[in-house]
Protein backbone atom coordinates (compact mmCIF):
# COMPACT_ATOMS: atom_id res chain seq x y z
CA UNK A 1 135.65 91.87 93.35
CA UNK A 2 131.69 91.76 93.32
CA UNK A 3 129.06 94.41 93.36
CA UNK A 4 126.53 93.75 95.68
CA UNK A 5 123.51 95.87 96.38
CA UNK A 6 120.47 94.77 98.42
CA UNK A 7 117.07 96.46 98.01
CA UNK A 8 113.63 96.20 99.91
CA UNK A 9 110.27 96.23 98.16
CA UNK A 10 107.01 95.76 99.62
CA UNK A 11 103.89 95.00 97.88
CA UNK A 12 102.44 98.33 98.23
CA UNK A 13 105.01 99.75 96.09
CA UNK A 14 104.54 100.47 92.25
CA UNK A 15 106.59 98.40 89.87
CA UNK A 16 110.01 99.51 89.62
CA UNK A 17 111.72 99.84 86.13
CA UNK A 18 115.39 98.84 85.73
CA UNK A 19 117.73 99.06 83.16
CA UNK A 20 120.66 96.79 83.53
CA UNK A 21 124.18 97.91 82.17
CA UNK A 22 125.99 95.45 82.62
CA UNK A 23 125.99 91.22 83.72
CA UNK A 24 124.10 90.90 86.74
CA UNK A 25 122.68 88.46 88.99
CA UNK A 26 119.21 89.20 90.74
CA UNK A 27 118.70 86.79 93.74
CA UNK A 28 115.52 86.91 96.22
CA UNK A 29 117.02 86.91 99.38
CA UNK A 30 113.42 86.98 101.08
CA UNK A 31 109.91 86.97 100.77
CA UNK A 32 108.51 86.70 96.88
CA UNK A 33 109.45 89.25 93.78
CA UNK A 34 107.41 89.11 90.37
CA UNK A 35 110.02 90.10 87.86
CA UNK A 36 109.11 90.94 83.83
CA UNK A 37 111.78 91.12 81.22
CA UNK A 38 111.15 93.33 78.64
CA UNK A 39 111.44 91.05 75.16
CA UNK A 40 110.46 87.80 77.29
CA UNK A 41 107.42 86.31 76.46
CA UNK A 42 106.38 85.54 80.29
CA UNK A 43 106.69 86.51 83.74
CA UNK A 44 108.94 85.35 86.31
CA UNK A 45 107.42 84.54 90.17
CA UNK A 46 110.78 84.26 92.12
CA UNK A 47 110.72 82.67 95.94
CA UNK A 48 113.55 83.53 98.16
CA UNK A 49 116.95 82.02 96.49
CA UNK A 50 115.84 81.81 92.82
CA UNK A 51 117.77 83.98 91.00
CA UNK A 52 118.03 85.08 87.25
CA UNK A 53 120.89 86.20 85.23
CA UNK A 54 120.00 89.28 83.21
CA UNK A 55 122.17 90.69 80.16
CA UNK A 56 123.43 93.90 79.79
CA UNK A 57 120.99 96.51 77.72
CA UNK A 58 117.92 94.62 79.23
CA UNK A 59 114.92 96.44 80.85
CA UNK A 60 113.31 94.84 83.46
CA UNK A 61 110.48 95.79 85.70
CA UNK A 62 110.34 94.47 89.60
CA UNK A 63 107.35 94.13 92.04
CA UNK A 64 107.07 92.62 95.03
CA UNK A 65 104.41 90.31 96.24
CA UNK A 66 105.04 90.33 100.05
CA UNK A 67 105.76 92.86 102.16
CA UNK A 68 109.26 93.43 103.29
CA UNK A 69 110.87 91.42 99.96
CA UNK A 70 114.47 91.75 99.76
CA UNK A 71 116.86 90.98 96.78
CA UNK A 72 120.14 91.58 95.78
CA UNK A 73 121.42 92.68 92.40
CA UNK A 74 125.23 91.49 91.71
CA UNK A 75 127.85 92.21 89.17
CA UNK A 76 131.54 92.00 88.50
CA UNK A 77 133.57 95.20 89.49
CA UNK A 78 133.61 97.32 86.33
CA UNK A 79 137.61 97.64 86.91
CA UNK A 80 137.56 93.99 85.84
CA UNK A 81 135.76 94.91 82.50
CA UNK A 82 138.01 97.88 81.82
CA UNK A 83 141.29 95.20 82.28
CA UNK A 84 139.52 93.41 79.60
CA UNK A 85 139.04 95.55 77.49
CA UNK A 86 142.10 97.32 77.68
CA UNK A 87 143.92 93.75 76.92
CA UNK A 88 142.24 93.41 73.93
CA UNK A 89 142.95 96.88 72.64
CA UNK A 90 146.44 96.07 73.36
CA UNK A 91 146.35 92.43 71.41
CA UNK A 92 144.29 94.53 68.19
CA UNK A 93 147.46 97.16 68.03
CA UNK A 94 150.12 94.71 68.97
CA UNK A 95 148.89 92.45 65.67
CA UNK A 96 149.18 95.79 63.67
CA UNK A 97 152.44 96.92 64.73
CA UNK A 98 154.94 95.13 63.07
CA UNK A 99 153.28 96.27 59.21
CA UNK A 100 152.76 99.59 60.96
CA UNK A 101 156.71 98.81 61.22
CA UNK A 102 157.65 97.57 57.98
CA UNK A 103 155.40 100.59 56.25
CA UNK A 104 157.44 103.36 58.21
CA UNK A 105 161.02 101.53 56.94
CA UNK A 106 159.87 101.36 53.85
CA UNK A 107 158.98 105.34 53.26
């Protein structure tokens, strides 16, 4: 399952600052955003269906340059993350059990 929030900016509005926690897709659905990405050199003009991937721990700032400019900002469900993680906790202790084993038949 997918996340999927939609926001409206117009161009009156100040830049908004966001900071993304985790994977995420921002698409312009409408109308004309000017994106910045803190640690990125330039700027980013979007038209309606660019879209950027942004990494997780990234700050970006948004602005629109229209009035009435929608995007969307998508992720994977965080239940999807926590599954992964959890199956690699379980691989880490299931390589350390059988010495774990061994150590407690040998005391």
């Amino acid at each position: 399952m997918r996340e999927i929030r939609t926001f409206e900016l117009d161009r009156r509005d100040a830049p908004t600052r966001w900071v993304i926690d985790r994977p995420q897709t921002l698409r312009v659905k409408r109308g004309q955003l000017w994106l910045t990405i803190e640690g990125e050199t330039g700027d980013h003009w979007l038209n309606a269906g660019a879209s950027v991937e942004l990494k997780p721990y990234t700050t970006i700032w948004v602005s629109a340059t229209a009035d009435a400019s929608w995007f969307s900002l998508a992720s994977d469900s965080t239940r999807g993350s926590a599954q992964r993680l959890s199956q690699i906790v379980r691989a880490w202790f299931a390589r350390r059990t059988p010495s774990a084993h061994i150590a407690i038949l040998k005391a």
